[in-house]
C-alpha atoms as a PDB file:
ATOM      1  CA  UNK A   1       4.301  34.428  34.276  1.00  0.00           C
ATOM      2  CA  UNK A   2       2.995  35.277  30.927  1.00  0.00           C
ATOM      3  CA  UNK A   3       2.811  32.215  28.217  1.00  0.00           C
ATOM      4  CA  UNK A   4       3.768  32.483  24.881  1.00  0.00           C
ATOM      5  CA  UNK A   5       1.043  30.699  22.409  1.00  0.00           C
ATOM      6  CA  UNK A   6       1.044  27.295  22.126  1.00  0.00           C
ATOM      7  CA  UNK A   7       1.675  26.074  18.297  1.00  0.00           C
ATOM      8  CA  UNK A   8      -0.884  24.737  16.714  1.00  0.00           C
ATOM      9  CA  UNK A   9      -1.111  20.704  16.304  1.00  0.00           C
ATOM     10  CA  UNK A  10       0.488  19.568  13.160  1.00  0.00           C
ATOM     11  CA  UNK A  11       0.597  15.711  12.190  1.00  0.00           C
ATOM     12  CA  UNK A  12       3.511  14.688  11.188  1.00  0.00           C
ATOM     13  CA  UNK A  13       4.194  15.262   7.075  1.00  0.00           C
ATOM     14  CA  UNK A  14       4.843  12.295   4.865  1.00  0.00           C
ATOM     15  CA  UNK A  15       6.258  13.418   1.623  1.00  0.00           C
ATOM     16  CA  UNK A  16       4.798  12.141  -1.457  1.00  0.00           C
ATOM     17  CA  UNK A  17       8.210  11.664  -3.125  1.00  0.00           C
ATOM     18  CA  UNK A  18      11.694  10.054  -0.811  1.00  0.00           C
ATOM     19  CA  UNK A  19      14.751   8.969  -0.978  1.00  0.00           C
ATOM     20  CA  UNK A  20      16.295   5.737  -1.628  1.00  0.00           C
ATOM     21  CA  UNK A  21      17.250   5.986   1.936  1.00  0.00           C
ATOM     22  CA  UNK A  22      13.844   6.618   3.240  1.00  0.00           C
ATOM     23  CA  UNK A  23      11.700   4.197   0.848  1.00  0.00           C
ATOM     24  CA  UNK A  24      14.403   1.405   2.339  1.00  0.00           C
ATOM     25  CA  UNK A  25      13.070   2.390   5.837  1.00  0.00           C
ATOM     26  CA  UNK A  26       9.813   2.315   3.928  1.00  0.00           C
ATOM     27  CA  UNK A  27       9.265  -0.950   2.184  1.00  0.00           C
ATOM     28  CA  UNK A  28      12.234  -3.116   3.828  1.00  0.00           C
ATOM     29  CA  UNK A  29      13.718  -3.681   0.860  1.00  0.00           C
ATOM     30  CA  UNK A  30      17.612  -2.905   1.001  1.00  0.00           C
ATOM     31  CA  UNK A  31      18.919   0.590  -0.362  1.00  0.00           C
ATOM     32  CA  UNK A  32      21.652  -1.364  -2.254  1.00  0.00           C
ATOM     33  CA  UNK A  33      18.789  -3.179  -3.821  1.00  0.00           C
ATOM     34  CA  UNK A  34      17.172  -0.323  -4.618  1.00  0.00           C
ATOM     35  CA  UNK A  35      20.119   1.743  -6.417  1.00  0.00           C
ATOM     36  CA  UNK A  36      20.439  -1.561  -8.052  1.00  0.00           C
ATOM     37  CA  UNK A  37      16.941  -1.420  -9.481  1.00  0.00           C
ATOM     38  CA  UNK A  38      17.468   1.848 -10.425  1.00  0.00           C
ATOM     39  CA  UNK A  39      20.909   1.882 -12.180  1.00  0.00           C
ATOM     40  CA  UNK A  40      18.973  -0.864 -14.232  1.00  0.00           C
ATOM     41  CA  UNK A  41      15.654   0.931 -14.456  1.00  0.00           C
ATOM     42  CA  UNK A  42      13.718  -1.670 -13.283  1.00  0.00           C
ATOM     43  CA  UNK A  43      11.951   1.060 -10.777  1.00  0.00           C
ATOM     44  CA  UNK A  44      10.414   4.331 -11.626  1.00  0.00           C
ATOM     45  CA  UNK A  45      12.311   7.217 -10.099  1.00  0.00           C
ATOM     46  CA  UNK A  46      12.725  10.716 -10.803  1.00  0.00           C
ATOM     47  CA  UNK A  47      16.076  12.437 -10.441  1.00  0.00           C
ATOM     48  CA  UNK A  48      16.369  15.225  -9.135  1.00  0.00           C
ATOM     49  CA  UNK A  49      19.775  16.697  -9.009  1.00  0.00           C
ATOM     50  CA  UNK A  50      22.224  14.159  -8.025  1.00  0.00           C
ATOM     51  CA  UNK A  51      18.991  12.465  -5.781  1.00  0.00           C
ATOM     52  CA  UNK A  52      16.668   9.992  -7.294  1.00  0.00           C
ATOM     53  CA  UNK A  53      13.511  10.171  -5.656  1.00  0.00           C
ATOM     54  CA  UNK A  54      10.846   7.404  -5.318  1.00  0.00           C
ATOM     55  CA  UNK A  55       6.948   7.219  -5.260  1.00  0.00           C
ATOM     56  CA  UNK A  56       5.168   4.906  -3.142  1.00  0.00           C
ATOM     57  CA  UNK A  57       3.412   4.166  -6.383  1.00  0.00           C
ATOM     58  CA  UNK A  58       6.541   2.695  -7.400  1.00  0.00           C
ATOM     59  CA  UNK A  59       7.277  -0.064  -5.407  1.00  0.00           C
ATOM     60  CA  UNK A  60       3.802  -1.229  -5.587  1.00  0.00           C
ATOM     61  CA  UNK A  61       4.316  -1.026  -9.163  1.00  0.00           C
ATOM     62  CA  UNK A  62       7.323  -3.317  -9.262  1.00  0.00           C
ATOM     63  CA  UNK A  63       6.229  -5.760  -6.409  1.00  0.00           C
ATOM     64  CA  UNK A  64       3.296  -6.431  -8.748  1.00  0.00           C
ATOM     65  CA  UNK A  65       5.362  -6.939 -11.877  1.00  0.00           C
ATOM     66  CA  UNK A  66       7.498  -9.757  -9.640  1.00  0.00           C
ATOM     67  CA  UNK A  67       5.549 -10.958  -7.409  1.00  0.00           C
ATOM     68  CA  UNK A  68       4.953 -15.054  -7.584  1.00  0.00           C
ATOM     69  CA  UNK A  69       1.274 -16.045  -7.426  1.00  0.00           C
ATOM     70  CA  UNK A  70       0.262 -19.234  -5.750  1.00  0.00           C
ATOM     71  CA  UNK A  71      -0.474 -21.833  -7.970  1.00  0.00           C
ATOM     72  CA  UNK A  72      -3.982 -22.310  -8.881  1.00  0.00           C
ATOM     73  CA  UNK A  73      -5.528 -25.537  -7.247  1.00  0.00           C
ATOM     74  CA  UNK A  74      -7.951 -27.582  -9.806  1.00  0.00           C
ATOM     75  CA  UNK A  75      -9.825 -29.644  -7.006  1.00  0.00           C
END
């Protein structure tokens, strides 16, 4: 029996830009939560035809505008 050539490895892709649906998978963060920060622009996106597409980039972005520090400890 004659085989057919075997395709070549490929790892799997991660695209640079995704959905709210896939950044929720993403980052935990809910995808209401997300539309929410973007109706109010509080996240970069870009929109791209009726989709808005994030950037990794972007929730690192916002987690450090809102993140709470610890307190500094004067010992």
């Amino acid at each position: 029996m004659a085989r057919g050539k075997q395709p070549a490895y490929e790892p799997d892709i991660i695209p640079m830009l995704k959905t709210v649906e896939q950044m929720s998978k993403y980052s935990g963060i809910g995808i209401n939560k997300l539309r929410d920060m973007i109706s109010h622009h509080e996240i970069e996106f870009i929109q791209n035809g009726n989709r808005c597409l994030l950037a990794d980039q972007a929730i690192w972005d916002w987690y450090g505008r809102n993140c709470i520090r610890p307190a500094q400890c004067n010992v």
